[in-house]
Protein backbone atom coordinates (compact mmCIF):
# COMPACT_ATOMS: atom_id res chain seq x y z
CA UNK A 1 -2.69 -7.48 11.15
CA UNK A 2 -1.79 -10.89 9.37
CA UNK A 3 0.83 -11.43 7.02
CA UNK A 4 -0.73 -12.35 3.30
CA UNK A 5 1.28 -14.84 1.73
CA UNK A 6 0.19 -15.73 -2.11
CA UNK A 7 0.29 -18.60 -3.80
CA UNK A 8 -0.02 -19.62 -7.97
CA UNK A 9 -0.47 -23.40 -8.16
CA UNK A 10 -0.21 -25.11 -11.68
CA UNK A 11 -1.99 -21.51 -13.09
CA UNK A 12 -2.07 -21.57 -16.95
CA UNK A 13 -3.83 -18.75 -18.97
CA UNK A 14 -4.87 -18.30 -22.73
CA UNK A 15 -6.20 -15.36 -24.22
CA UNK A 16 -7.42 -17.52 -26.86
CA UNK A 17 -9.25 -20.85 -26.31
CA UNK A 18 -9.02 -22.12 -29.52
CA UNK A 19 -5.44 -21.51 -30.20
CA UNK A 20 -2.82 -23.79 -28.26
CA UNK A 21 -1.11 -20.86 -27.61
CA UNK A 22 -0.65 -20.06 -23.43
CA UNK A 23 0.67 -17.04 -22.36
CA UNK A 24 1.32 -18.84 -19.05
CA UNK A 25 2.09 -22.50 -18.62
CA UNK A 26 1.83 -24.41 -15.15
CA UNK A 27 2.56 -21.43 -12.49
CA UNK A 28 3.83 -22.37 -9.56
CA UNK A 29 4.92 -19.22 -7.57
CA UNK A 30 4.98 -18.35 -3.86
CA UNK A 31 5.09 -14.83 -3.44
CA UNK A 32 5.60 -13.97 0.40
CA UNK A 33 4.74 -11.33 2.94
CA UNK A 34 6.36 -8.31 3.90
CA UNK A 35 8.93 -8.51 1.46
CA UNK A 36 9.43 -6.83 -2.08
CA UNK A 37 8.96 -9.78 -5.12
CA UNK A 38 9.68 -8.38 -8.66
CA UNK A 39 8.53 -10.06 -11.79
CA UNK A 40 10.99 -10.13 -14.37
CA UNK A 41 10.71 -10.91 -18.36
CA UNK A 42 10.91 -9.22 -21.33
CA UNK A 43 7.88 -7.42 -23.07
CA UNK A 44 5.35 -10.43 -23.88
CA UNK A 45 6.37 -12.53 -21.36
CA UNK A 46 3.08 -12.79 -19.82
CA UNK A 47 4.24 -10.47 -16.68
CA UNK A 48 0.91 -8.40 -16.78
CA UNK A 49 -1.48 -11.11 -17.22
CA UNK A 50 0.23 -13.05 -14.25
CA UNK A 51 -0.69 -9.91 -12.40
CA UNK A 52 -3.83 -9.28 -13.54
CA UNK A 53 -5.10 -12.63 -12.32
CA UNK A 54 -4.67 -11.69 -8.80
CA UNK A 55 -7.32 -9.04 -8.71
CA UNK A 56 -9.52 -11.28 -11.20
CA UNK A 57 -9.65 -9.20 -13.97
CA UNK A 58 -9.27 -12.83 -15.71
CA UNK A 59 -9.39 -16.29 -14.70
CA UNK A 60 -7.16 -18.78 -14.77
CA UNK A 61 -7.62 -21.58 -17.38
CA UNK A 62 -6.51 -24.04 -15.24
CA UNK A 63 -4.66 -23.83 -11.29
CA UNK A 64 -5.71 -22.05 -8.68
CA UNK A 65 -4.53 -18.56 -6.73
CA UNK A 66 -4.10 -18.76 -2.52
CA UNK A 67 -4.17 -16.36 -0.56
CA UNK A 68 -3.27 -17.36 2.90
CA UNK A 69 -4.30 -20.76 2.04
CA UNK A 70 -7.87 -19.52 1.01
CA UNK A 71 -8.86 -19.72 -2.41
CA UNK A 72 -9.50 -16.13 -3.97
CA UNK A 73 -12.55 -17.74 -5.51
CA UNK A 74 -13.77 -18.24 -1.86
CA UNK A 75 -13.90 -14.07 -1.54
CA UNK A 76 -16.19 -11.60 -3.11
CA UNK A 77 -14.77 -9.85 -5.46
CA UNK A 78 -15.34 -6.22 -3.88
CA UNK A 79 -14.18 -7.18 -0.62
CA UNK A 80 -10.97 -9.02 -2.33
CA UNK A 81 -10.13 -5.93 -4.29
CA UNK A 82 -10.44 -4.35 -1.04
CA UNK A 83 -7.16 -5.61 -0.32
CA UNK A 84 -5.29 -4.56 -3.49
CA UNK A 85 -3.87 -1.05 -4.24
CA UNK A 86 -2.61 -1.11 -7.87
CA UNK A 87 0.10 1.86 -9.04
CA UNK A 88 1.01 1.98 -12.62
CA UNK A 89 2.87 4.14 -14.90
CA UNK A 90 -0.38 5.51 -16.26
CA UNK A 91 -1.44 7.49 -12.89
CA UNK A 92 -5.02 8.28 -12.99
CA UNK A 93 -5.56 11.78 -11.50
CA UNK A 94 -8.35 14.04 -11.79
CA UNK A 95 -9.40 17.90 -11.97
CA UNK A 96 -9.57 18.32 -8.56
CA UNK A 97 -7.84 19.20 -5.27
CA UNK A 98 -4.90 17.15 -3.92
CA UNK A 99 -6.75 16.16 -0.66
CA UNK A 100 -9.96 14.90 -3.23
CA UNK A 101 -7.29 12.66 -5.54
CA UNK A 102 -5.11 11.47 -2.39
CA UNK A 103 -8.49 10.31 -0.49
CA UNK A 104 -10.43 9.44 -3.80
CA UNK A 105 -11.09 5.43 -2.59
CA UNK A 106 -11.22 6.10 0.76
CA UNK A 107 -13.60 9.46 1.00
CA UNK A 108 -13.68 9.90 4.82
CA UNK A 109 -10.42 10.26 5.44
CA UNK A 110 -9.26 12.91 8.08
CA UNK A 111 -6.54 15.60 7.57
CA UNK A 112 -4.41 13.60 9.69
CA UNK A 113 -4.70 10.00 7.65
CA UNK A 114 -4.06 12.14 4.21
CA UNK A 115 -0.87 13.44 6.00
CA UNK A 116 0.54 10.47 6.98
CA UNK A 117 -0.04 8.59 3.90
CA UNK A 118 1.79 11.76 2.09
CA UNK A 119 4.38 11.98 4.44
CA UNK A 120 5.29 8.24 3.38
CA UNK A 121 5.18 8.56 -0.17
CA UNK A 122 7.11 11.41 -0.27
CA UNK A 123 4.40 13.83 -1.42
CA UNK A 124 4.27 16.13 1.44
CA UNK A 125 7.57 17.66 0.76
CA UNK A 126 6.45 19.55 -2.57
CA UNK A 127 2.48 20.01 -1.15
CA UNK A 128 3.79 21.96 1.61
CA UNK A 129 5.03 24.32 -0.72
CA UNK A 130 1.95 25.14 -3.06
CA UNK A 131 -0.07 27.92 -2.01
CA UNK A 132 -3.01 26.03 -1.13
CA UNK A 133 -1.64 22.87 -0.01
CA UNK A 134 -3.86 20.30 0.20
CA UNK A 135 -6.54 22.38 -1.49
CA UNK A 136 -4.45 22.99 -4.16
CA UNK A 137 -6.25 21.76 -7.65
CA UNK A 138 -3.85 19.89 -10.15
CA UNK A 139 -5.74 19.93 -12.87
CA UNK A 140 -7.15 17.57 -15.80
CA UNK A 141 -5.20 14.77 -14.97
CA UNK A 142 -2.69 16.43 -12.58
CA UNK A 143 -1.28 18.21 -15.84
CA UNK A 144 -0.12 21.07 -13.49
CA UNK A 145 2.21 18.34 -11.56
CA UNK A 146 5.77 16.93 -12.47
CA UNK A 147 5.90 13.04 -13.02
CA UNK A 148 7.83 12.42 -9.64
CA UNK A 149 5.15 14.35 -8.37
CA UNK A 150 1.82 12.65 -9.82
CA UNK A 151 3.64 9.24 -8.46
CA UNK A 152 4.28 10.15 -5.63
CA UNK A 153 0.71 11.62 -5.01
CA UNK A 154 -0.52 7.95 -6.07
CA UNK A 155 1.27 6.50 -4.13
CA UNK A 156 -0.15 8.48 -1.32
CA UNK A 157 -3.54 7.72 -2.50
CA UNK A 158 -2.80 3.62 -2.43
CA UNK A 159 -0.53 4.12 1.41
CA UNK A 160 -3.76 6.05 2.52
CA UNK A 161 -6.04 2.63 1.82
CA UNK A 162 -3.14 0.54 3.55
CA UNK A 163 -3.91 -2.38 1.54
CA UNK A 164 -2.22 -5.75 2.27
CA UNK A 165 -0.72 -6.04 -1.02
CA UNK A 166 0.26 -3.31 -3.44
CA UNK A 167 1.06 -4.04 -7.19
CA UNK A 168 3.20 -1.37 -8.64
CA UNK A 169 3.19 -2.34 -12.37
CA UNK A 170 6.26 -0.13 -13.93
CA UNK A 171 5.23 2.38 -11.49
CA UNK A 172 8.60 3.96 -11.69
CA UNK A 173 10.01 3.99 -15.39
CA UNK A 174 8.55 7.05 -15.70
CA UNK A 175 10.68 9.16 -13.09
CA UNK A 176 14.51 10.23 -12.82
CA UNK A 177 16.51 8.50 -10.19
CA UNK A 178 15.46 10.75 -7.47
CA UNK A 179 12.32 10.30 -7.22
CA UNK A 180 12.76 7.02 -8.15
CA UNK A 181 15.22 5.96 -4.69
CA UNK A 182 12.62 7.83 -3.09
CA UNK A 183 9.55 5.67 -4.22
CA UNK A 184 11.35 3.14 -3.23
CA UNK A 185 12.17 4.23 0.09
CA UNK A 186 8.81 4.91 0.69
CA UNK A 187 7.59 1.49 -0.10
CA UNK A 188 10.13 0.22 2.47
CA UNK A 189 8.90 2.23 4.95
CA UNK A 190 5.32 1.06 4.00
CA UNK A 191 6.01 -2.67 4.67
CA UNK A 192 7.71 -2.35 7.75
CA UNK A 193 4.46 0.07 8.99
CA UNK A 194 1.70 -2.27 7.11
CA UNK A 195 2.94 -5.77 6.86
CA UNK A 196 2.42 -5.66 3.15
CA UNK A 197 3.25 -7.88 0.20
CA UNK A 198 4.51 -5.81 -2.60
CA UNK A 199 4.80 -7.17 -6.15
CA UNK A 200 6.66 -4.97 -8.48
């Protein structure tokens, strides 16, 4: 169960080749493990495109990306996004039941692992109280759940997958300060358990 440390090392990143124009400029960044690193800047700053080179939806320009010393270019790209669960305000749900969204990447899941993982996040406290539980159906895109709710049920879905690092990308802004302490609580409670890196 090793710790994943990440590393950005002179990273620089242009939308635009042709334009001298870098949305990120010599990166140097150590984020470390089992601890909590937000990314701070105002709208533009480049905050999403620093996180979207982890998972290589780009490439850098120039610089590389370590993780534990390895170069992500060393790792396939399925079995590096393996490692990644990715929340974001826009929570993609589906017509379906709760325990079909909760276990959507990870299919086999027993009763007990779906649970757990919505125990955690928080999510078990309003599924115990829907007449069919975890066979309840929320819906085209969980319209028949609150916001809290729909987090917290992603949220379940990426603890379920216990990847080694989770990227919540304004995974809260959405929610009122309740459910808000209690995402946060959850993700606490999900480092000390997994030994993940979380990047918010």
């Amino acid at each position: 169960n090793k710790n994943i440390l990440i590393e950005f090392k002179n990273v620089s990143f242009s939308y635009d080749a042709s334009i001298n124009k870098r949305v990120l400029e010599n990166i140097n960044l150590v984020i470390p493990p089992n601890k909590i690193t937000a990314i701070v800047g105002r709208s533009g700053a480049g905050k999403s495109t620093l996180i979207d080179l982890l998972p290589r939806i780009i490439s850098p320009n120039s610089g590389e990306i370590y993780i534990d010393g390895d170069n992500i270019k060393n790792y396939s790209l399925s079995s590096f996004r393996r490692q990644i669960s990715f929340v974001s305000q826009d929570t993609i749900l589906f017509d379906g039941s709760i325990r079909d969204n909760i276990s959507y990447y990870i299919p086999d899941s027993n009763n007990a692992e779906i649970i757990k993982a919505s125990t955690l996040s928080g999510a078990a406290e309003f599924i115990d109280k829907l007449p069919e539980k975890y066979d309840y159906n929320i819906g085209e895109k969980g319209q028949k759940l609150s916001g809290g709710q729909k987090q917290r049920l992603i949220l379940a879905r990426a603890f379920l997958s216990k990847s080694k690092i989770l990227i919540l990308d304004e995974a809260t802004s959405s929610l009122d300060h309740e459910s808000e302490v209690h995402v946060k609580k959850s993700i606490n409670e999900f480092i000390k358990i997994n030994n993940s890196t979380i990047i918010i």
